[in-house]
Protein backbone atom coordinates (compact mmCIF):
# COMPACT_ATOMS: atom_id res chain seq x y z
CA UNK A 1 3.58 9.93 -9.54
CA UNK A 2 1.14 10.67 -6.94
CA UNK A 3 -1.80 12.57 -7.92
CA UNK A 4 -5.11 13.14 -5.71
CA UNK A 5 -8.04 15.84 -7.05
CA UNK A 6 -9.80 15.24 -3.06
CA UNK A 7 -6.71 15.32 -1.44
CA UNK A 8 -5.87 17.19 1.94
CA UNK A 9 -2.21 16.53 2.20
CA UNK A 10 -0.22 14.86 0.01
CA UNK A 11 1.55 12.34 2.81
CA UNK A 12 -2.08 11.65 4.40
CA UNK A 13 -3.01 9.44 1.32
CA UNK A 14 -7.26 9.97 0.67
CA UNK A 15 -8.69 10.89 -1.94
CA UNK A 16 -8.95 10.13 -5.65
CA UNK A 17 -5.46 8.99 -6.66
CA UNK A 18 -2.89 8.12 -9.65
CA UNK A 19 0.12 6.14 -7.90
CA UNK A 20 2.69 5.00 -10.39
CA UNK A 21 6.41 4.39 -9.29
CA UNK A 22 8.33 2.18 -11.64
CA UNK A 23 9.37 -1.19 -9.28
CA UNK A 24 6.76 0.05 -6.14
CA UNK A 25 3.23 1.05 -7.07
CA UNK A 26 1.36 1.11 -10.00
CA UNK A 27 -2.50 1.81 -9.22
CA UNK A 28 -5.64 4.07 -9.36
CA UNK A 29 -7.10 4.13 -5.92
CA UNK A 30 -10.02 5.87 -4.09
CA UNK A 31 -9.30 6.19 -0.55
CA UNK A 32 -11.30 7.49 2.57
CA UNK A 33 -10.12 7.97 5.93
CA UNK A 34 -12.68 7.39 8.57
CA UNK A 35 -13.03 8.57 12.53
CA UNK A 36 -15.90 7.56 14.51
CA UNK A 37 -16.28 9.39 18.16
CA UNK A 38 -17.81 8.27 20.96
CA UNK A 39 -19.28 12.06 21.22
CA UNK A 40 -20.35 11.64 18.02
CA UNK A 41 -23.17 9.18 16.34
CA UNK A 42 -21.97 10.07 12.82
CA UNK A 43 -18.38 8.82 11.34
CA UNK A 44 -16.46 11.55 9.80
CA UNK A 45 -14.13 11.12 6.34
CA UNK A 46 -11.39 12.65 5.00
CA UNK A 47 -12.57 13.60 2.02
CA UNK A 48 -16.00 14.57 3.17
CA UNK A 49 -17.27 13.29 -0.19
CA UNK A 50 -16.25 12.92 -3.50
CA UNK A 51 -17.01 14.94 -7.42
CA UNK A 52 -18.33 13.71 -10.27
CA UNK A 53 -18.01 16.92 -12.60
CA UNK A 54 -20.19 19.50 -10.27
CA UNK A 55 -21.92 16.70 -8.37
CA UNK A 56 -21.11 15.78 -4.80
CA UNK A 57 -21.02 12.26 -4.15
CA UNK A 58 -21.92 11.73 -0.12
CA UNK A 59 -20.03 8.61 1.15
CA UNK A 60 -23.26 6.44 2.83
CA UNK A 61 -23.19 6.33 6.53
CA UNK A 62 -24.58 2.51 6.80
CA UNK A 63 -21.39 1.82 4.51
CA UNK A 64 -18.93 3.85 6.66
CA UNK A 65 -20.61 1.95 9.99
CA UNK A 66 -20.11 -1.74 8.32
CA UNK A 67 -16.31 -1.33 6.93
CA UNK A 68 -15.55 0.40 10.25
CA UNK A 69 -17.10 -2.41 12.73
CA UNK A 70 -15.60 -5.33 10.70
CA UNK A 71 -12.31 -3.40 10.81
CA UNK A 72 -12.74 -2.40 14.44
CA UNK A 73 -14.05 -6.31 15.47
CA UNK A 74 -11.18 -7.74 14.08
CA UNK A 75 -8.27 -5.16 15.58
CA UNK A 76 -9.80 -5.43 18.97
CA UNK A 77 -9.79 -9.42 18.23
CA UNK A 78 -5.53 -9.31 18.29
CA UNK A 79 -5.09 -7.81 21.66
CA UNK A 80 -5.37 -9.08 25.02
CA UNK A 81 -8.50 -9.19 27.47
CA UNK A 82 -8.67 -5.99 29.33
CA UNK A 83 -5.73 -3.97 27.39
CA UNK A 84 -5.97 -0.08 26.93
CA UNK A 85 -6.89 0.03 23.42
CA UNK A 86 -4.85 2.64 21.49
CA UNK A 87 -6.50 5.28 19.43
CA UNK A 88 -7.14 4.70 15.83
CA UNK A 89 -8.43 6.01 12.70
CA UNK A 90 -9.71 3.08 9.61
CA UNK A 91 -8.77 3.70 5.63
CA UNK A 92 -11.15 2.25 3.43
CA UNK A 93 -9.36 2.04 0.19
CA UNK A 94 -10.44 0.47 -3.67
CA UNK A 95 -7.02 -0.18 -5.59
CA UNK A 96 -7.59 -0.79 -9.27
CA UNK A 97 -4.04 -2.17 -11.32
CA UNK A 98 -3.02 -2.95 -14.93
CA UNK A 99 -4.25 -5.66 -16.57
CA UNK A 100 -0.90 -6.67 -17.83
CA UNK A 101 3.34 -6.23 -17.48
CA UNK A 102 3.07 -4.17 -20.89
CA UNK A 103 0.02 -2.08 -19.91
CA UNK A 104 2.09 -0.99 -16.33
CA UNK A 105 4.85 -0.20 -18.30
CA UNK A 106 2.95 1.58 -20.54
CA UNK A 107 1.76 3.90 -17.96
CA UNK A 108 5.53 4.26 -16.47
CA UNK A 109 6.46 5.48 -19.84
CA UNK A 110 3.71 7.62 -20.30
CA UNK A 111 3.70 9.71 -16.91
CA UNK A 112 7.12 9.87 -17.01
CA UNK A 113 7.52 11.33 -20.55
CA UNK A 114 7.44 15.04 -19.06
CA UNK A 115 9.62 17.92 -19.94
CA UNK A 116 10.37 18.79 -16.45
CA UNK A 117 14.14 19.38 -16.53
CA UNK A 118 17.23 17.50 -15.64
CA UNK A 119 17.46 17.55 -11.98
CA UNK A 120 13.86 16.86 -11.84
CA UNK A 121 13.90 13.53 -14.12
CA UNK A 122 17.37 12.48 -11.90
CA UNK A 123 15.09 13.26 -8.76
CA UNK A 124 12.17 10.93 -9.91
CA UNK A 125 15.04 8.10 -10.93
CA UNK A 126 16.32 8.36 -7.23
CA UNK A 127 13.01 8.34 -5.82
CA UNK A 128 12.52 4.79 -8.16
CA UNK A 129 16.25 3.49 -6.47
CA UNK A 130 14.48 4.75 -2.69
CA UNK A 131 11.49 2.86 -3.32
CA UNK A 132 13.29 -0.49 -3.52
CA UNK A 133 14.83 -0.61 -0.86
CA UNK A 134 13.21 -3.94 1.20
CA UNK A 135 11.58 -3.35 4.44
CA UNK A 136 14.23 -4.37 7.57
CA UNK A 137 17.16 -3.73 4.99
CA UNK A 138 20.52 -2.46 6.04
CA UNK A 139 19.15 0.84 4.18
CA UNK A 140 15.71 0.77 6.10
CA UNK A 141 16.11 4.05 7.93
CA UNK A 142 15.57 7.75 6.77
CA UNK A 143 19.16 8.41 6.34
CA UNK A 144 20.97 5.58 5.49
CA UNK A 145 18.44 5.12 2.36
CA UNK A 146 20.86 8.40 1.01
CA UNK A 147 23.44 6.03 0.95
CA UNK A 148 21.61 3.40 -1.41
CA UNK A 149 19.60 6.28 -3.23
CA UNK A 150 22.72 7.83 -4.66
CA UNK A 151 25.35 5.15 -4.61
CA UNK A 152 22.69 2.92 -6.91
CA UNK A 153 23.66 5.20 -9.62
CA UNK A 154 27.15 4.41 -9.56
CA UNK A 155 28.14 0.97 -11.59
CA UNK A 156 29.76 -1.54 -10.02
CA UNK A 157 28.93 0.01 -6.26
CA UNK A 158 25.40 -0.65 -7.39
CA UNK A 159 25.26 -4.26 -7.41
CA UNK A 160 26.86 -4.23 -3.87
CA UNK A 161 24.38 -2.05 -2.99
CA UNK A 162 21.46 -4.33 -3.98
CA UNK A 163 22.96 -7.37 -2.62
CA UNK A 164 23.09 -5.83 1.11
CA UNK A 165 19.64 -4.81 -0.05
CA UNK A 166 18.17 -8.08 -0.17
CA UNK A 167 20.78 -9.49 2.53
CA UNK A 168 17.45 -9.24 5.10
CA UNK A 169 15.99 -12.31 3.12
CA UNK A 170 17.51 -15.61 3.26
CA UNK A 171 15.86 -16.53 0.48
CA UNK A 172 15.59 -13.99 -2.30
CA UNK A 173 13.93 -14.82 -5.75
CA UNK A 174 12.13 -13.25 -8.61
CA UNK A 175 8.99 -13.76 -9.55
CA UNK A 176 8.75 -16.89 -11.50
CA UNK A 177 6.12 -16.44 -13.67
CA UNK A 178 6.21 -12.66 -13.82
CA UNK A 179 7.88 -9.30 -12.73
CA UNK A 180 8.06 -7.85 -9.30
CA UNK A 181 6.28 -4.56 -8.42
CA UNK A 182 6.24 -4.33 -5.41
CA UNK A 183 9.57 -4.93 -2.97
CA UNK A 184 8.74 -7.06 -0.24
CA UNK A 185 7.76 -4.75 3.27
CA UNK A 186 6.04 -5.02 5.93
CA UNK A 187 3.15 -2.20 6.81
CA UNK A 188 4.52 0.14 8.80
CA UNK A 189 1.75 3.23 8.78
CA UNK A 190 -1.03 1.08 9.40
CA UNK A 191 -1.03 -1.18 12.43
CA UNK A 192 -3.47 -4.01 10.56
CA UNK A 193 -4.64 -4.47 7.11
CA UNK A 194 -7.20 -6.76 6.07
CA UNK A 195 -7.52 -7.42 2.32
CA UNK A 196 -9.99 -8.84 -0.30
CA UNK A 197 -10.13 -8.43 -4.05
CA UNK A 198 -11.24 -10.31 -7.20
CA UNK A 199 -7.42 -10.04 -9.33
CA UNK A 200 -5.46 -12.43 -12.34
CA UNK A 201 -2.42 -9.97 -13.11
CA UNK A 202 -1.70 -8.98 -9.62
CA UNK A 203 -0.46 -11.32 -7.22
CA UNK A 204 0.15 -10.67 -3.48
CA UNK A 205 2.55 -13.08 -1.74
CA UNK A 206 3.73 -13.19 2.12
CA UNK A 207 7.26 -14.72 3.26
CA UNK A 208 6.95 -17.40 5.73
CA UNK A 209 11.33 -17.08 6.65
CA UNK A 210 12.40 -19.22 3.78
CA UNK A 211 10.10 -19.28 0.70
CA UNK A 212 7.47 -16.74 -1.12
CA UNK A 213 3.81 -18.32 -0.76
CA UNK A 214 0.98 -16.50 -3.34
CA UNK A 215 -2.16 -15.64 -1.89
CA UNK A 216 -5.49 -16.17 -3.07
CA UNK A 217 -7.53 -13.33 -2.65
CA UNK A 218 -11.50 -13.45 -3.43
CA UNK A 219 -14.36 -11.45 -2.61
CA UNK A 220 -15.41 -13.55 -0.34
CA UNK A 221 -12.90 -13.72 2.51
CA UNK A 222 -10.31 -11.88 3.73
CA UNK A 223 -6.74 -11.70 4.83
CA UNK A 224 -5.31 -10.42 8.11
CA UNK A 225 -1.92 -8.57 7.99
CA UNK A 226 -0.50 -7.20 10.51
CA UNK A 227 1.72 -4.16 10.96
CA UNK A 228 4.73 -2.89 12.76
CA UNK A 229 2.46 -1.87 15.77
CA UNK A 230 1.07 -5.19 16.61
CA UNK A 231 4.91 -6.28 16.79
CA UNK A 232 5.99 -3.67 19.07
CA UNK A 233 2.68 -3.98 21.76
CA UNK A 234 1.85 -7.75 21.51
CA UNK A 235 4.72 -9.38 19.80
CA UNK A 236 2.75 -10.36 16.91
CA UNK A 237 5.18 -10.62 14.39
CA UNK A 238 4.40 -8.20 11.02
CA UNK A 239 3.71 -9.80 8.39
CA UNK A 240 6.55 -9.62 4.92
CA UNK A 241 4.72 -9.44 1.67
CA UNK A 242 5.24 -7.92 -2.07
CA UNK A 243 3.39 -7.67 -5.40
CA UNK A 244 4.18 -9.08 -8.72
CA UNK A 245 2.21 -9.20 -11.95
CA UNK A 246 2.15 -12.16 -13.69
CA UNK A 247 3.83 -12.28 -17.52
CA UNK A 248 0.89 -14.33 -18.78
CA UNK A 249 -2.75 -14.89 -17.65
CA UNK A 250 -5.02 -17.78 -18.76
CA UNK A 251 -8.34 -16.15 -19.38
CA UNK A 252 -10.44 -14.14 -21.98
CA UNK A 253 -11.79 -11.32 -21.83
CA UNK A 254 -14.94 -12.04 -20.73
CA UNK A 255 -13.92 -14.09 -17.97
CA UNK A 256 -11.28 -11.35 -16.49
CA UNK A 257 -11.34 -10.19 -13.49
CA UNK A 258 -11.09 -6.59 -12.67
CA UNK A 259 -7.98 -6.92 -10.85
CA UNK A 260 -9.26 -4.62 -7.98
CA UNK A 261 -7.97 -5.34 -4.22
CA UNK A 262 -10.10 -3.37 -1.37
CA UNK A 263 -8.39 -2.81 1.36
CA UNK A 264 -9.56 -1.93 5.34
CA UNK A 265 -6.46 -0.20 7.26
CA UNK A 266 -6.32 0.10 11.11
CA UNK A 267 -4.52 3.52 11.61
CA UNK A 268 -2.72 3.34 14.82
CA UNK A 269 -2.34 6.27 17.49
CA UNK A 270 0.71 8.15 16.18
CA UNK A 271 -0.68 8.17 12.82
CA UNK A 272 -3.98 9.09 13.60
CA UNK A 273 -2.48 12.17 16.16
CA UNK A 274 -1.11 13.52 12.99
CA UNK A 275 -4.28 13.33 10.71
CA UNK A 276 -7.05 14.43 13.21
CA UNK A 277 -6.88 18.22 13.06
CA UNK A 278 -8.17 17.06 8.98
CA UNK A 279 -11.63 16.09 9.90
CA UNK A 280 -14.75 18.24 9.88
């Protein structure tokens, strides 16, 4: 389910939003697109702002300018002396997930529970079967996925299905000491993404060609990942990652953490051409 009150287009992504697909996302977010011009002294946003009730909340221009220099720093950092630097919009998003396995679940169940008819519910289950399919799969292009989004239904074909699936890893597993939410990709509409967070359910590993390595994410550093682009231009090779949250967690509930990841995203030129006609 993917529902945005500031929302401009459903595919763009911004806004105030309720992502919850059983085995792929499970989140609130708040995200902002941002564009800064060299015509211009001001960065634009889609959304312009965001509502509390009838109140307008402006997004702060000395915040905008900091998240979109680191972002812009570090981008420029990965290509060559001297290269023509592609256009590029910067996503500024605040993830917020469960706390636990049954509280996800929970959530799956409960937005899910709708009366909306029997070719919509089948819809939503193939849309689940779509979302797992691993990035750089066999099934990794817009219409061979029909192929694994209806054949997954069928027993028996099913399991073949899901073992070509996975055939792009060497080294497949489950999470150990939880359940995987997240199939591994890599980031294919952003071109970098540099991440930070303070999280104990949610973990965030990257594949390394043979084994799954779990990242430590704090609020006080942050994580480069790059994206399809950077493979394509430089050769810098994207990087393969997934989400799982852990079964159990070692902590009270004092000492929690809010399991919140922010997120910077370097928007590259063909997916910036596409959202520009959106700004103010």
């Amino acid at each position: 389910m993917n529902l945005a009150k500031n929302h401009v287009k459903s595919q763009m992504n911004a806004g105030d939003m309720i992502r919850f697909l059983p085995g792929n996302w499970g989140h609130f977010a708040r995200k902002v697109i941002l564009l800064k011009e060299s015509s211009r002294d001001d960065i634009r946003t889609i959304p312009g702002g965001f509502w509390d009730g009838d109140y307008k909340q402006d997004l702060p221009q000395d915040l905008l300018n900091t998240a979109w220099d680191l972002a812009s720093d570090v981008y420029r950092s990965c290509f060559p002396e001297n290269f023509n630097m592609p256009e590029y919009a910067v996503s500024i998003e605040v993830l917020k997930y469960s706390n636990s396995m049954s509280e996800l679940n929970g959530l799956y169940d409960l937005l899910g529970d709708t009366d909306s008819g029997l070719w919509t519910n089948f819809g939503r289950k193939i849309d689940i079967r779509r979302g797992r399919i691993i990035s750089g799969s066999p099934f990794d292009k817009k219409s061979i996925a029909k192929i694994y989004k209806y054949g997954s239904r069928i027993p028996g074909i099913n399991l073949f299905l899901d073992y070509l699936n996975r055939s792009v890893f060497s080294n497949y597993s489950d999470f150990r000491d939880g359940e995987i939410v997240g199939p591994p990709h890599t980031d294919g509409i952003r071109s970098q993404t540099l991440l930070a967070g303070s999280r104990d359910s949610i973990v965030t590993e990257i594949y390394d060609g043979k084994s799954w390595h779990e990242i430590q994410l704090s609020t006080d550093s942050i994580y480069l990942f790059p994206g399809d682009y950077l493979s394509k231009e430089i050769g810098l090779e994207p990087t393969f990652h997934r989400y799982s949250m852990k079964k159990k967690i070692n902590t009270d509930e004092e000492s929690a953490k809010p399991n919140v990841t922010l997120l910077l995203g370097l928007l590259g030129a063909a997916n910036f051409r596409s959202l520009s006609k959106y700004f103010d």
